[in-house]
N, C-alpha and C. Protein backbone atom coordinates (compact mmCIF):
# COMPACT_ATOMS: atom_id res chain seq x y z
N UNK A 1 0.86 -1.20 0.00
CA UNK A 1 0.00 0.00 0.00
C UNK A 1 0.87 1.21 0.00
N UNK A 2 0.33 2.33 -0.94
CA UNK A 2 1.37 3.34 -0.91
C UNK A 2 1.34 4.22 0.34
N UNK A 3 2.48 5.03 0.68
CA UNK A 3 2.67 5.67 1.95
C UNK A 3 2.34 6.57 1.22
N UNK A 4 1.06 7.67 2.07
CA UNK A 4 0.65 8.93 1.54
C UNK A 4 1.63 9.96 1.88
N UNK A 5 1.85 10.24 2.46
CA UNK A 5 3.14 10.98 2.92
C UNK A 5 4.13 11.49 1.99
N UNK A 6 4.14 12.97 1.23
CA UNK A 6 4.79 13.36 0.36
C UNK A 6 5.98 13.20 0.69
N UNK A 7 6.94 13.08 0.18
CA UNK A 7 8.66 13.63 0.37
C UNK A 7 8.92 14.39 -0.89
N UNK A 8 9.55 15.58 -0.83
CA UNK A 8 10.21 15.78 -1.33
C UNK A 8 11.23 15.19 -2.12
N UNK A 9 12.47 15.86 -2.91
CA UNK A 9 13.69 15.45 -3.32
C UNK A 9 14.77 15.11 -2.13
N UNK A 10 14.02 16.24 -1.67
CA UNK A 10 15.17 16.60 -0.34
C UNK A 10 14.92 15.17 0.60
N UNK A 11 14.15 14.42 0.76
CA UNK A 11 13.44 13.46 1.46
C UNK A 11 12.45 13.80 2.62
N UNK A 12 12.70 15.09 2.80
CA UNK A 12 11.65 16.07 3.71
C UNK A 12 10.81 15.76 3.29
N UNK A 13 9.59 15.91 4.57
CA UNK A 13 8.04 15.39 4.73
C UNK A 13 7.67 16.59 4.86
N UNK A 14 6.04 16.81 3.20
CA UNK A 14 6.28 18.10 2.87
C UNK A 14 4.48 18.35 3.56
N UNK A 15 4.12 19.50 3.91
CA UNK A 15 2.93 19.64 4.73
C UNK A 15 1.51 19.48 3.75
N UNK A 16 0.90 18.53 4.31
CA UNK A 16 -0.53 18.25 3.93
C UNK A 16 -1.38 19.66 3.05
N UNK A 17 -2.26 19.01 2.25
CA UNK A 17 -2.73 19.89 1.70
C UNK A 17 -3.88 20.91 2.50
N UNK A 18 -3.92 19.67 3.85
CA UNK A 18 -5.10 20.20 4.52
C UNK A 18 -4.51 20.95 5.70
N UNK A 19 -3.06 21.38 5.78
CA UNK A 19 -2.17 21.89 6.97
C UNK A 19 -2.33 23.22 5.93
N UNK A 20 -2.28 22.80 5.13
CA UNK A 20 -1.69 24.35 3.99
C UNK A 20 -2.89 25.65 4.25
N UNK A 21 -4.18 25.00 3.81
CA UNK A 21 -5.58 25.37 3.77
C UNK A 21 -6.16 25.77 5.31
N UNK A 22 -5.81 25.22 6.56
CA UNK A 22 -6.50 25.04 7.57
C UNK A 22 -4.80 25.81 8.61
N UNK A 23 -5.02 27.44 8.52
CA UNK A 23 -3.97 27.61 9.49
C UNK A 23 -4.83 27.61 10.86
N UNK A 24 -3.70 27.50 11.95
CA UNK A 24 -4.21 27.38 13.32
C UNK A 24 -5.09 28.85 13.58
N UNK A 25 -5.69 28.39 15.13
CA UNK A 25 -6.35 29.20 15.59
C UNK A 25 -5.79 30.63 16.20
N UNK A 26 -4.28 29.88 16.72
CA UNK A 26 -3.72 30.84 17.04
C UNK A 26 -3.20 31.95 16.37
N UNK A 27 -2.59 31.33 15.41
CA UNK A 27 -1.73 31.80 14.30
C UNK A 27 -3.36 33.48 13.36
N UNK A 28 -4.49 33.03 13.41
CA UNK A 28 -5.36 33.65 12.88
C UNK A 28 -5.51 34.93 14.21
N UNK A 29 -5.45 34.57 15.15
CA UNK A 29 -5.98 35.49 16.34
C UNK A 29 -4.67 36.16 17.05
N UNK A 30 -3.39 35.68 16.27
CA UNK A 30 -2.23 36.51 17.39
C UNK A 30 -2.34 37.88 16.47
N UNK A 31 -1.47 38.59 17.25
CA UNK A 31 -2.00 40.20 16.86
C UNK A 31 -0.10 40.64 16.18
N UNK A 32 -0.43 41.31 15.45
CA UNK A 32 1.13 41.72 14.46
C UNK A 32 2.10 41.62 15.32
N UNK A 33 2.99 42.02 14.70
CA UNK A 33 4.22 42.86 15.72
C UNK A 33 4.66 43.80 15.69
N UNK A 34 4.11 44.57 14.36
CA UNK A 34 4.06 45.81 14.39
C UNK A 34 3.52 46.72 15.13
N UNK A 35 2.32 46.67 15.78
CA UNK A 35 1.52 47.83 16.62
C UNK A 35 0.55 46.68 16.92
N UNK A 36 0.49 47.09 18.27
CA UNK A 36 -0.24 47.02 19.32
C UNK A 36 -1.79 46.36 18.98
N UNK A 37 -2.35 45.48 18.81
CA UNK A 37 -3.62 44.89 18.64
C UNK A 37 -4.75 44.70 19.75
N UNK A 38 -5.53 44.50 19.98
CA UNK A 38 -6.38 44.00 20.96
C UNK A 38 -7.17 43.08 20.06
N UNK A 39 -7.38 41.68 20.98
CA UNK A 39 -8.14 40.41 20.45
C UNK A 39 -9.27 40.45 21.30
N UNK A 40 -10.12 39.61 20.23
CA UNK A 40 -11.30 39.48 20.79
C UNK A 40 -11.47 38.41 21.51
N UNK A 41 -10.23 37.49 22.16
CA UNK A 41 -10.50 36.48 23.52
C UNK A 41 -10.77 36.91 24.41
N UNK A 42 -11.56 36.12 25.01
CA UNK A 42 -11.96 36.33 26.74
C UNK A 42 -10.85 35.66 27.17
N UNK A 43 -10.55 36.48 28.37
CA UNK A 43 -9.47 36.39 29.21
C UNK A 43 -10.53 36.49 30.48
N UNK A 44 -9.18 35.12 31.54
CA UNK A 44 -9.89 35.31 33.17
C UNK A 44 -9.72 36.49 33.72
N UNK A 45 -9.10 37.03 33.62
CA UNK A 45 -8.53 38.57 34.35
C UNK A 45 -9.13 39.87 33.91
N UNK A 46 -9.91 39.82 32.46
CA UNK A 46 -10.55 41.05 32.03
C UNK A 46 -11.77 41.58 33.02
N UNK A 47 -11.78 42.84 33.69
CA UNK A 47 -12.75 42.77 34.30
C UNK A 47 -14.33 43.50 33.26
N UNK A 48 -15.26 43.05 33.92
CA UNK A 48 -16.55 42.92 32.82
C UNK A 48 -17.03 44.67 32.67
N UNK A 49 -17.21 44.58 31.55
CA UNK A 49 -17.24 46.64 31.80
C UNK A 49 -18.31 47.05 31.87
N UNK A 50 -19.78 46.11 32.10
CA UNK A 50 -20.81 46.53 32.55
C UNK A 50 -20.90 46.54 34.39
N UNK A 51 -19.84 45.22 34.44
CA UNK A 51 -19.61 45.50 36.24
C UNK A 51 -18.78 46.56 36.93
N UNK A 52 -17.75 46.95 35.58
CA UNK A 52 -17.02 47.86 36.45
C UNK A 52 -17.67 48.82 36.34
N UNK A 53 -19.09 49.57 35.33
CA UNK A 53 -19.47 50.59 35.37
C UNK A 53 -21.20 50.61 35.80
N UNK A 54 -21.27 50.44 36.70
CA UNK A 54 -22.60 50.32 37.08
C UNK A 54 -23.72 51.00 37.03
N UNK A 55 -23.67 52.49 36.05
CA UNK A 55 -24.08 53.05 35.21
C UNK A 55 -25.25 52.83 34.58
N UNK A 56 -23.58 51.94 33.66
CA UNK A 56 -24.23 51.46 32.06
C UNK A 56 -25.03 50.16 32.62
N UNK A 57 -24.94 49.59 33.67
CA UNK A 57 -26.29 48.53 33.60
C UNK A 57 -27.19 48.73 34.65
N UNK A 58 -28.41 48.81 34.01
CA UNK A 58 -29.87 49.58 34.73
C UNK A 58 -30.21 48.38 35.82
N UNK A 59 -29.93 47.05 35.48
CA UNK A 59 -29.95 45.94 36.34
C UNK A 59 -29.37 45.57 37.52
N UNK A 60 -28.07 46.44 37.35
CA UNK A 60 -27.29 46.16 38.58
C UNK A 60 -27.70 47.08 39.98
N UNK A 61 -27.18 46.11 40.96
CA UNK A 61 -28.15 46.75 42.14
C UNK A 61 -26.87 47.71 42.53
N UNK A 62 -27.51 49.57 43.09
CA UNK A 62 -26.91 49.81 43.50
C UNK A 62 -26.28 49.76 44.67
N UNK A 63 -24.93 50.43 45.28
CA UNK A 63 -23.91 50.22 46.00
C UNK A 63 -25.25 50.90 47.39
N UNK A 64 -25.20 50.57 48.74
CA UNK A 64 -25.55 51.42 49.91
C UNK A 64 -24.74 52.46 50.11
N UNK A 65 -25.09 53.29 49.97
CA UNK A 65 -24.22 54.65 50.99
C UNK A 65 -24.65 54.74 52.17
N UNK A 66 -23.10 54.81 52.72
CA UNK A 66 -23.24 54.91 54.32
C UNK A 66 -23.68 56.39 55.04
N UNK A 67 -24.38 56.56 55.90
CA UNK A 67 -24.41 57.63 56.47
C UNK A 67 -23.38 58.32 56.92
N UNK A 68 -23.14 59.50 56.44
CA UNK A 68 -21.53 60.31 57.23
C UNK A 68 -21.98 60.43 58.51
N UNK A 69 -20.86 60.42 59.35
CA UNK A 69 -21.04 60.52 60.86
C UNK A 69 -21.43 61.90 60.97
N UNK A 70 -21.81 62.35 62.40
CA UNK A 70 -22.43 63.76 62.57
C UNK A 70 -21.31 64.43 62.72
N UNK A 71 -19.77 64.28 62.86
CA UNK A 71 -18.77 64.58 63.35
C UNK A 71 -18.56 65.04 61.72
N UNK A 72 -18.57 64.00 60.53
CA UNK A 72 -17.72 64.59 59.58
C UNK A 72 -18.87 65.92 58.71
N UNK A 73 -20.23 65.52 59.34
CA UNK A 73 -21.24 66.63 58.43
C UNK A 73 -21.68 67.80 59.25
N UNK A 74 -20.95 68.03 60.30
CA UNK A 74 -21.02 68.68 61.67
C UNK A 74 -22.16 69.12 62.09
N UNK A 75 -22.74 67.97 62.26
CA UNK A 75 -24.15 68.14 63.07
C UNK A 75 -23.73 67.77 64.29
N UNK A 76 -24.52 68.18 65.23
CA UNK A 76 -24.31 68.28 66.82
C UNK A 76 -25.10 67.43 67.44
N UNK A 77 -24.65 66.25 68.32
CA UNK A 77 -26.04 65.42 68.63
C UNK A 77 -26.93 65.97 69.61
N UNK A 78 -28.20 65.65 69.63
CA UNK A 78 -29.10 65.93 70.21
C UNK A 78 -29.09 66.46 71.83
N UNK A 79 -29.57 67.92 72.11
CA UNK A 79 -29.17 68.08 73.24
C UNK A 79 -29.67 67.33 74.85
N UNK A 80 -29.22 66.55 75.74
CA UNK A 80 -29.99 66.10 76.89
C UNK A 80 -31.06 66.75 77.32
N UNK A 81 -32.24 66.10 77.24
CA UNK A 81 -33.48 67.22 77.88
C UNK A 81 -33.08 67.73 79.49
N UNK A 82 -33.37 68.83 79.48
CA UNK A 82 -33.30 69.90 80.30
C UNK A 82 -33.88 68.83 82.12
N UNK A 83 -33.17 68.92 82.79
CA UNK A 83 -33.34 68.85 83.98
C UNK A 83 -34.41 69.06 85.28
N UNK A 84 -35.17 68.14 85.20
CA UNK A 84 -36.33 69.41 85.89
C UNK A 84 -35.99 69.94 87.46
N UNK A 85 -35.96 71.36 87.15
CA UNK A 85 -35.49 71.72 88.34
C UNK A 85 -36.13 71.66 90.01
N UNK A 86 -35.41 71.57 90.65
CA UNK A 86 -35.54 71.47 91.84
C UNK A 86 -36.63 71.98 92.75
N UNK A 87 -37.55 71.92 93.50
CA UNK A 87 -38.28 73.13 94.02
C UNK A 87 -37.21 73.80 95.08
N UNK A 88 -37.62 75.14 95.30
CA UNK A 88 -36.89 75.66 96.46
C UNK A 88 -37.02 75.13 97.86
N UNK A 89 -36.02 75.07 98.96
CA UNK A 89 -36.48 74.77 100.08
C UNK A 89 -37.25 75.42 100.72
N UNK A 90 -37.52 75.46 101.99
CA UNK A 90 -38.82 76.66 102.66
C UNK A 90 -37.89 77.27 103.08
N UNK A 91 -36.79 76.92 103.58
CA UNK A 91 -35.63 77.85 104.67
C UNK A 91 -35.40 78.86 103.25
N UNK A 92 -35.11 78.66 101.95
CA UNK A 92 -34.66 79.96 101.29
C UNK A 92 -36.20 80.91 101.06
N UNK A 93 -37.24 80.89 101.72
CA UNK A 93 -38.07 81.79 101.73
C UNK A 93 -37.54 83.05 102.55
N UNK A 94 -37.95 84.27 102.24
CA UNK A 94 -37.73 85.19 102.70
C UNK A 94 -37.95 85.19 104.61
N UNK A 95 -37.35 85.49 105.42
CA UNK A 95 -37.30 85.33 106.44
C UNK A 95 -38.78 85.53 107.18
N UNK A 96 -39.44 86.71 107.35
CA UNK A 96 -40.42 87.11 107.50
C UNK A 96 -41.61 85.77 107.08
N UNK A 97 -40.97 85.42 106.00
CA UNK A 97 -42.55 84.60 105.36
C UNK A 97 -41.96 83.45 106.09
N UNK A 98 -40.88 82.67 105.83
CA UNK A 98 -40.54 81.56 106.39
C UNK A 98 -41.08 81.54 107.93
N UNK A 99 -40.65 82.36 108.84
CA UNK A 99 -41.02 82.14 110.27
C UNK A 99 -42.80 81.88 110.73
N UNK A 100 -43.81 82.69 109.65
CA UNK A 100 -44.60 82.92 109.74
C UNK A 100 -45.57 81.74 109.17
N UNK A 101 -45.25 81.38 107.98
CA UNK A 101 -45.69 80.13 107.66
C UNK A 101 -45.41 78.72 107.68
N UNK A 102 -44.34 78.95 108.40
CA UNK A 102 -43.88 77.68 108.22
C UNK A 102 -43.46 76.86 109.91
N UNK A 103 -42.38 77.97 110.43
CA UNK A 103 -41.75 77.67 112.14
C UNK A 103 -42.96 77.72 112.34
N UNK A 104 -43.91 78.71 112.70
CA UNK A 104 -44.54 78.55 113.82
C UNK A 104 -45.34 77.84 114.27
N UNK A 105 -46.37 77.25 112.42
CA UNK A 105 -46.52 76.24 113.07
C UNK A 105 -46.76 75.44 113.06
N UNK A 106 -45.41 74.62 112.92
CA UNK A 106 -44.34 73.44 113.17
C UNK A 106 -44.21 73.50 114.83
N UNK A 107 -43.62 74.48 115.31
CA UNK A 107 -43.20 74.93 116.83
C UNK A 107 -44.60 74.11 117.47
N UNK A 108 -45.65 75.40 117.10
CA UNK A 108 -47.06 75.03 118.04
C UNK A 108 -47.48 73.57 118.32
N UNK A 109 -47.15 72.55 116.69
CA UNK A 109 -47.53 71.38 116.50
C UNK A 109 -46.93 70.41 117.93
N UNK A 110 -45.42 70.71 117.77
CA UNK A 110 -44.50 70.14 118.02
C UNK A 110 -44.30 70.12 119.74
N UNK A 111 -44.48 71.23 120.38
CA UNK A 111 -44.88 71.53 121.56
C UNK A 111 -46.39 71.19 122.41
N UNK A 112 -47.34 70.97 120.94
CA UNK A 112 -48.98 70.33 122.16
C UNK A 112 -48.56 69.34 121.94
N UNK A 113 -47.48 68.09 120.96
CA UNK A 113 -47.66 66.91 121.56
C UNK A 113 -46.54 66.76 122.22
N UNK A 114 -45.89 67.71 123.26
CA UNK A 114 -45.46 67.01 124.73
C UNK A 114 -46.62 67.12 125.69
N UNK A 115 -47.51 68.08 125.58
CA UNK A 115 -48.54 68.05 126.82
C UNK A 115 -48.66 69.09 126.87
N UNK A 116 -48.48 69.88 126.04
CA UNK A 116 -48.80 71.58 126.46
C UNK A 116 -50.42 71.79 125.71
N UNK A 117 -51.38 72.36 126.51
CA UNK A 117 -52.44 72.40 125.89
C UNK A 117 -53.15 74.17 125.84
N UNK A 118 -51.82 74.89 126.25
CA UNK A 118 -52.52 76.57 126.16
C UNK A 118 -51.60 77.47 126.33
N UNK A 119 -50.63 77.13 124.87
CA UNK A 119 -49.44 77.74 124.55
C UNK A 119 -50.04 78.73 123.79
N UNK A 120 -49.16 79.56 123.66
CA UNK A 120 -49.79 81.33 123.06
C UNK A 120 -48.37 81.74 122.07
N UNK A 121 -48.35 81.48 120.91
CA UNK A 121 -47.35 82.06 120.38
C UNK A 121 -47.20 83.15 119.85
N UNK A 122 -46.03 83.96 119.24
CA UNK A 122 -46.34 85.94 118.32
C UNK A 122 -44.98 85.81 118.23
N UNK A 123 -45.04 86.38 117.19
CA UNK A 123 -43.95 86.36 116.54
C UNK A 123 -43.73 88.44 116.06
N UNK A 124 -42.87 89.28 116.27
CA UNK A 124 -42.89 90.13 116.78
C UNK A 124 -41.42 91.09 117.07
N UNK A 125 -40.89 92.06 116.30
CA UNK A 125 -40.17 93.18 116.51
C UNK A 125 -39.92 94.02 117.57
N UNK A 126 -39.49 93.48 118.21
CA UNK A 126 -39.04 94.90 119.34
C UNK A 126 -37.75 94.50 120.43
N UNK A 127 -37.75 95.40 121.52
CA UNK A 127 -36.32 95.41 122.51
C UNK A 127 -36.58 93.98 122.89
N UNK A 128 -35.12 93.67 123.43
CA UNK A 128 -34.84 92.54 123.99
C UNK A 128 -35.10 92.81 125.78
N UNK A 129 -35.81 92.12 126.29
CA UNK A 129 -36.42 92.38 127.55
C UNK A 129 -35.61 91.58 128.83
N UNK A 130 -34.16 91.95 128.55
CA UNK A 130 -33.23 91.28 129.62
C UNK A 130 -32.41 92.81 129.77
N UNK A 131 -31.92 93.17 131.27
CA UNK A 131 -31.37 93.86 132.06
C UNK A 131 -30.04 93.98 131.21
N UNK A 132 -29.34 95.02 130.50
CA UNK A 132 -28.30 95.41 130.26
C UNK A 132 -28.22 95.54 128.75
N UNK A 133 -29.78 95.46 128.14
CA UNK A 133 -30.02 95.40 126.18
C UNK A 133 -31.12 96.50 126.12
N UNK A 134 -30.95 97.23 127.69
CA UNK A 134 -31.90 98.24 127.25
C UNK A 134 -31.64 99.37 126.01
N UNK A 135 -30.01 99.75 125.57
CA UNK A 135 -29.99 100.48 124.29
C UNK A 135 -29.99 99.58 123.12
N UNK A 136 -30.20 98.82 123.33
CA UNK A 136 -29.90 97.71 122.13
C UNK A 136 -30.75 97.93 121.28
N UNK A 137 -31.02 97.86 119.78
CA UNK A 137 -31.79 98.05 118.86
C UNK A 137 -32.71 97.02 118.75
N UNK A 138 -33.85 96.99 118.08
CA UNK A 138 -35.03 95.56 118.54
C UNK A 138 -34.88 94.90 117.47
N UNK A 139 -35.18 93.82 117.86
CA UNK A 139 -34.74 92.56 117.07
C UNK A 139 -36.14 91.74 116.84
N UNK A 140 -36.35 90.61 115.66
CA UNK A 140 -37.36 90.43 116.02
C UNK A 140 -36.89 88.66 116.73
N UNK A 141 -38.47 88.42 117.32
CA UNK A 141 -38.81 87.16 118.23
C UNK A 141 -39.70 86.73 117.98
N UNK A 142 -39.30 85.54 118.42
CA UNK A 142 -40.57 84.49 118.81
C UNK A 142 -40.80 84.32 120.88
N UNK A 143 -41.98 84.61 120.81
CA UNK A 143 -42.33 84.07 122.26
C UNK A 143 -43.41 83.68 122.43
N UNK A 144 -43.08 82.89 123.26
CA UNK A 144 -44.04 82.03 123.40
C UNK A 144 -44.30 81.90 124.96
N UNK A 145 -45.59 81.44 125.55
CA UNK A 145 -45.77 81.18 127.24
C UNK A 145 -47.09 80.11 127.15
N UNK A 146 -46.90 79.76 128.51
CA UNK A 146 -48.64 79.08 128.71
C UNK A 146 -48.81 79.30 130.37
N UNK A 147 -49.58 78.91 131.02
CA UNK A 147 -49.43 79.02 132.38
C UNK A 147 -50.25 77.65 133.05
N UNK A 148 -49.54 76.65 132.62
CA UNK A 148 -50.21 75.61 133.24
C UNK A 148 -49.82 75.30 134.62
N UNK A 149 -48.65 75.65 134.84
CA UNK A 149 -47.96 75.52 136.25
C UNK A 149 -47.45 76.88 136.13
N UNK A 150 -48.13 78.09 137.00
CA UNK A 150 -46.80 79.09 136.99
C UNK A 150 -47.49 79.87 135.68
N UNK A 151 -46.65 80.69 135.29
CA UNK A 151 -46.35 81.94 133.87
C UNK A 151 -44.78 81.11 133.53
N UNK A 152 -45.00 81.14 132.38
CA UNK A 152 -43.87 80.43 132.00
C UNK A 152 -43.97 81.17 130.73
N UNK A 153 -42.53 81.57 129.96
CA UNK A 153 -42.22 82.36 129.01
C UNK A 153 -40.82 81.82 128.30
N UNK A 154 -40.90 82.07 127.07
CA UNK A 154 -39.47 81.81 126.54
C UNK A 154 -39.71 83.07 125.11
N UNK A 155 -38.57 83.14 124.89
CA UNK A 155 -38.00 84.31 123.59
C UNK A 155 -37.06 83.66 122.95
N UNK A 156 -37.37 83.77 121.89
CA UNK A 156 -36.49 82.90 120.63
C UNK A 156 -35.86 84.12 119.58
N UNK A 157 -34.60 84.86 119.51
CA UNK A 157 -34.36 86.35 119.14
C UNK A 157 -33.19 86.09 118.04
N UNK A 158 -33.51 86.61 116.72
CA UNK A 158 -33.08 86.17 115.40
C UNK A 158 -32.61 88.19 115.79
N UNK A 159 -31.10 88.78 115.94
CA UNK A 159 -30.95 90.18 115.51
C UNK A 159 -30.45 90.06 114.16
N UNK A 160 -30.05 89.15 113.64
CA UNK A 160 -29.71 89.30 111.83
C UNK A 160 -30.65 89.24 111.22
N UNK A 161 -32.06 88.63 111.61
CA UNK A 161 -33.45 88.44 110.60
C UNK A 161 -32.99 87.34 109.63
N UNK A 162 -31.94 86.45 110.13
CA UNK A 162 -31.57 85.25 109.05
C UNK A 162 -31.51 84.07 110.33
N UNK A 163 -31.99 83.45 109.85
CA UNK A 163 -32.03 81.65 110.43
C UNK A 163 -30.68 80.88 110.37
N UNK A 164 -30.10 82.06 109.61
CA UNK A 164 -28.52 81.32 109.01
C UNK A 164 -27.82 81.86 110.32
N UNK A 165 -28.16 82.86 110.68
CA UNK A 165 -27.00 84.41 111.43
C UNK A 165 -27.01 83.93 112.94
N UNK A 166 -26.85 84.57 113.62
CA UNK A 166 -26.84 84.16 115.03
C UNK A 166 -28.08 84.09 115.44
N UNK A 167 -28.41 83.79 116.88
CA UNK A 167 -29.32 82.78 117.68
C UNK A 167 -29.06 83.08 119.02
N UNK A 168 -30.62 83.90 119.86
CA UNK A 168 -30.14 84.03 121.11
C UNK A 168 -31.70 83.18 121.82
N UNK A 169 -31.48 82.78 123.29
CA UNK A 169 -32.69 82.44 123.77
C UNK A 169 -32.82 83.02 125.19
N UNK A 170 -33.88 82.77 125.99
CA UNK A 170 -34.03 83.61 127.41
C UNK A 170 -35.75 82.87 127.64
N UNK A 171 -35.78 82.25 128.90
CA UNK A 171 -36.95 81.80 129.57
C UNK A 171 -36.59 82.42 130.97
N UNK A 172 -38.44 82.25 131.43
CA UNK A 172 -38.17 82.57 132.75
C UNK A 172 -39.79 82.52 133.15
N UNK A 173 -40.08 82.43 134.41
CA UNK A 173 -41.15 82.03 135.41
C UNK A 173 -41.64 83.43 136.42
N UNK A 174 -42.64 83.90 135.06
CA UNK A 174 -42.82 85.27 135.97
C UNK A 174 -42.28 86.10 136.50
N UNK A 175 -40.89 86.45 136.09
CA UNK A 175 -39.92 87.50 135.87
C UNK A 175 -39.35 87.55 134.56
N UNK A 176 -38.67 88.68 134.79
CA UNK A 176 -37.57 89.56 133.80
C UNK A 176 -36.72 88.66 133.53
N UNK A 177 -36.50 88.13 132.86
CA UNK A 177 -35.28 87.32 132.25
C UNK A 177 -33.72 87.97 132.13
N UNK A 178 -32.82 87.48 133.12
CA UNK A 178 -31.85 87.58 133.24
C UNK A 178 -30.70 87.23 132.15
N UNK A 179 -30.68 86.37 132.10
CA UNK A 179 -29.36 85.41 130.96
C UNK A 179 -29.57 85.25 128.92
N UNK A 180 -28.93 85.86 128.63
CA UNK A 180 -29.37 85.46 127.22
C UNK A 180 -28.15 85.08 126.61
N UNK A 181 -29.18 83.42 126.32
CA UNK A 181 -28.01 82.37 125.96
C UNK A 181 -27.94 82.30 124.07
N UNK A 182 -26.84 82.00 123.61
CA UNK A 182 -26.93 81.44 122.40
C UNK A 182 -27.36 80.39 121.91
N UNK A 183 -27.92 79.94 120.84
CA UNK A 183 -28.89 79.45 120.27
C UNK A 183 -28.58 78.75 119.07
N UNK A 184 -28.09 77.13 119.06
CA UNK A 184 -27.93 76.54 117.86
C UNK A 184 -26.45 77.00 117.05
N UNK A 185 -25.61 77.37 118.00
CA UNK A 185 -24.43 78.03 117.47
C UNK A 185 -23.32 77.15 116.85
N UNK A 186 -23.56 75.63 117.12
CA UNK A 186 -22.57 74.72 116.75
C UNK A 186 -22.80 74.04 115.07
N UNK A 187 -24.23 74.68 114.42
CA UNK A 187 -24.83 73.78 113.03
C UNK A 187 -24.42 74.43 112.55
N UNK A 188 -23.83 73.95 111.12
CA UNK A 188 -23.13 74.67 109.99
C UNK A 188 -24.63 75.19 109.42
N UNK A 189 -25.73 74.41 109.09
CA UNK A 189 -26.40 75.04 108.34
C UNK A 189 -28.18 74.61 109.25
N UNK A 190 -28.72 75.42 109.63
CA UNK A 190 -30.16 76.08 109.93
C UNK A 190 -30.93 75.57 109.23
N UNK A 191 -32.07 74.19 109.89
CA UNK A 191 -33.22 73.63 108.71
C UNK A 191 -34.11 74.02 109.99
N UNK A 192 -35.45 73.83 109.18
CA UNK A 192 -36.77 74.07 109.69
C UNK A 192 -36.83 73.31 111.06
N UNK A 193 -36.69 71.79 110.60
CA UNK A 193 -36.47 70.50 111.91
C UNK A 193 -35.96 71.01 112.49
N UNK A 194 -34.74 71.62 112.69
CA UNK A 194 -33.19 71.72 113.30
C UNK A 194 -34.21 73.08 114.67
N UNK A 195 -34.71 74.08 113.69
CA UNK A 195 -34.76 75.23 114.71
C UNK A 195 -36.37 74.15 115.85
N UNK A 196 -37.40 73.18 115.42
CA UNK A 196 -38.07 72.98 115.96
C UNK A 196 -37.74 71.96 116.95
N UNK A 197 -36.45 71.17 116.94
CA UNK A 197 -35.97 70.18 117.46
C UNK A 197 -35.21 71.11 118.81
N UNK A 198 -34.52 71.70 118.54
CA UNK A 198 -33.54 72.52 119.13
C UNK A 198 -34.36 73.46 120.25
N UNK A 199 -35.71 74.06 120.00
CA UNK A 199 -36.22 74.59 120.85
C UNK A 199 -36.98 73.67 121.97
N UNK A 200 -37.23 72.89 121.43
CA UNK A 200 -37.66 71.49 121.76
C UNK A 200 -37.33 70.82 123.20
N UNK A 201 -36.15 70.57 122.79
CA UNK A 201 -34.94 70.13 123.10
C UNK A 201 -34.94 71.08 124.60
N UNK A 202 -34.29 72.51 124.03
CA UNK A 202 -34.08 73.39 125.22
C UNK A 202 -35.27 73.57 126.84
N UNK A 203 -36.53 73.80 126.29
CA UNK A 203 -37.52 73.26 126.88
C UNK A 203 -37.84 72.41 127.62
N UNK A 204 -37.45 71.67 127.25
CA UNK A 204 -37.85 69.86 127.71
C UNK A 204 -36.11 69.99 129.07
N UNK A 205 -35.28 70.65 128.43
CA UNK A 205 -34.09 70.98 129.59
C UNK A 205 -34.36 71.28 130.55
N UNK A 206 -35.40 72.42 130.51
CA UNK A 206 -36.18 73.52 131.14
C UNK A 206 -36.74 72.79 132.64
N UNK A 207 -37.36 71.61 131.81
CA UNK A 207 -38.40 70.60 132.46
C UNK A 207 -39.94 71.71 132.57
N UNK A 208 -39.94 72.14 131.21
CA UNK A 208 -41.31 72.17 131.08
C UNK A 208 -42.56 71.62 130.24
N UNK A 209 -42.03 70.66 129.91
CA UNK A 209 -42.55 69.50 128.73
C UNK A 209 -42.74 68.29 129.39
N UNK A 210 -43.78 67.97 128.85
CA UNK A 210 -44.04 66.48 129.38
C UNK A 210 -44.94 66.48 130.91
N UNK A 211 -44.06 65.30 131.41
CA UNK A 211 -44.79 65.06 133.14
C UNK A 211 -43.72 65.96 133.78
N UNK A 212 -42.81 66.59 133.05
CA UNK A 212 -41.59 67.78 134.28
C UNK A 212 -42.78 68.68 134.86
């Protein structure tokens, strides 16, 4: 059987008629060497230019934008609601009103339940009624008496007109009151309790409270 296989003279094996006719794929798609070509293969690495431009495709979902912080769009955050303020105490009432609405009576309360049943209180501007304050300028007071045993009297004498300021006191049993003592002089700070406790207190020293 004959060998199809041309040879030449040369004895070289000379290329098919169908090698001649049928060049490769490559050989059709490589690009000159003269200037620069672009082929129409897909390559793994090309990125897709409807993905890189998200634009051009109406399908593609867009990207989220993040909210800028309030720091970079300089908005200020929201201010803490306002505090609700405090009520005032009764002690920062004006002196006059404080003693009048409030001490006295607290005092009165505070004194019928030791046993006093015909206490007389006034509250009241004038001289201090102890032996040696006769030039003294008047101050105002609290006094108070009952006469369940005796005349019994006490004076409670604010000369600053402040609850804060000094503090004098003076009792006595149907006389002139001799001694006028100071009054609450060791509290840094003067509450309502404090002046009703404190007179209280002094009283009940007295032994005129209670079964004394």
């Amino acid at each position: 059987m004959a060998d199809p296989t041309n040879h030449n003279q040369a004895g070289e094996v000379a290329p098919s008629t169908v090698d001649k006719q049928a060049p490769s794929v490559a050989e059709e798609h490589a690009p000159s060497t003269d200037s620069p070509e672009a082929t129409d293969l897909p390559t793994a690495n090309a990125p897709d230019p409807k993905a890189a431009n998200p634009e051009d495709n109406p399908n593609a979902a867009s990207p989220k934008r993040e909210k800028p912080a309030a720091a970079a769009t300089g908005e200020k955050p929201a201010a803490k609601a306002a505090k609700k303020e405090k009520a005032p105490a009764v002690e920062d009432k004006p002196f006059v009103e404080f003693i009048e609405q409030d001490y006295l009576p607290a005092l009165q309360k505070a004194i019928a339940q030791q046993g006093v049943k015909d206490l007389q209180v006034s509250f009241a501007k004038q001289k201090v009624p102890i032996t040696g304050f006769e030039s003294a300028e008047e101050c105002w007071q609290i006094i108070g008496s009952w006469k369940e045993i005796g005349l019994r009297q006490f004076n409670l004498y604010f000369p600053e007109e402040d609850i804060q300021g000094k503090k004098g006191f003076s009792c006595n049993e149907g006389k002139k009151p001799s001694t006028l003592e100071s009054f609450l002089i060791d509290e840094r700070k003067t509450t309502l309790d404090l002046l009703v406790f404190g007179l209280v207190q002094r009283l009940d020293g007295q032994k005129w409270l209670g079964i004394n």
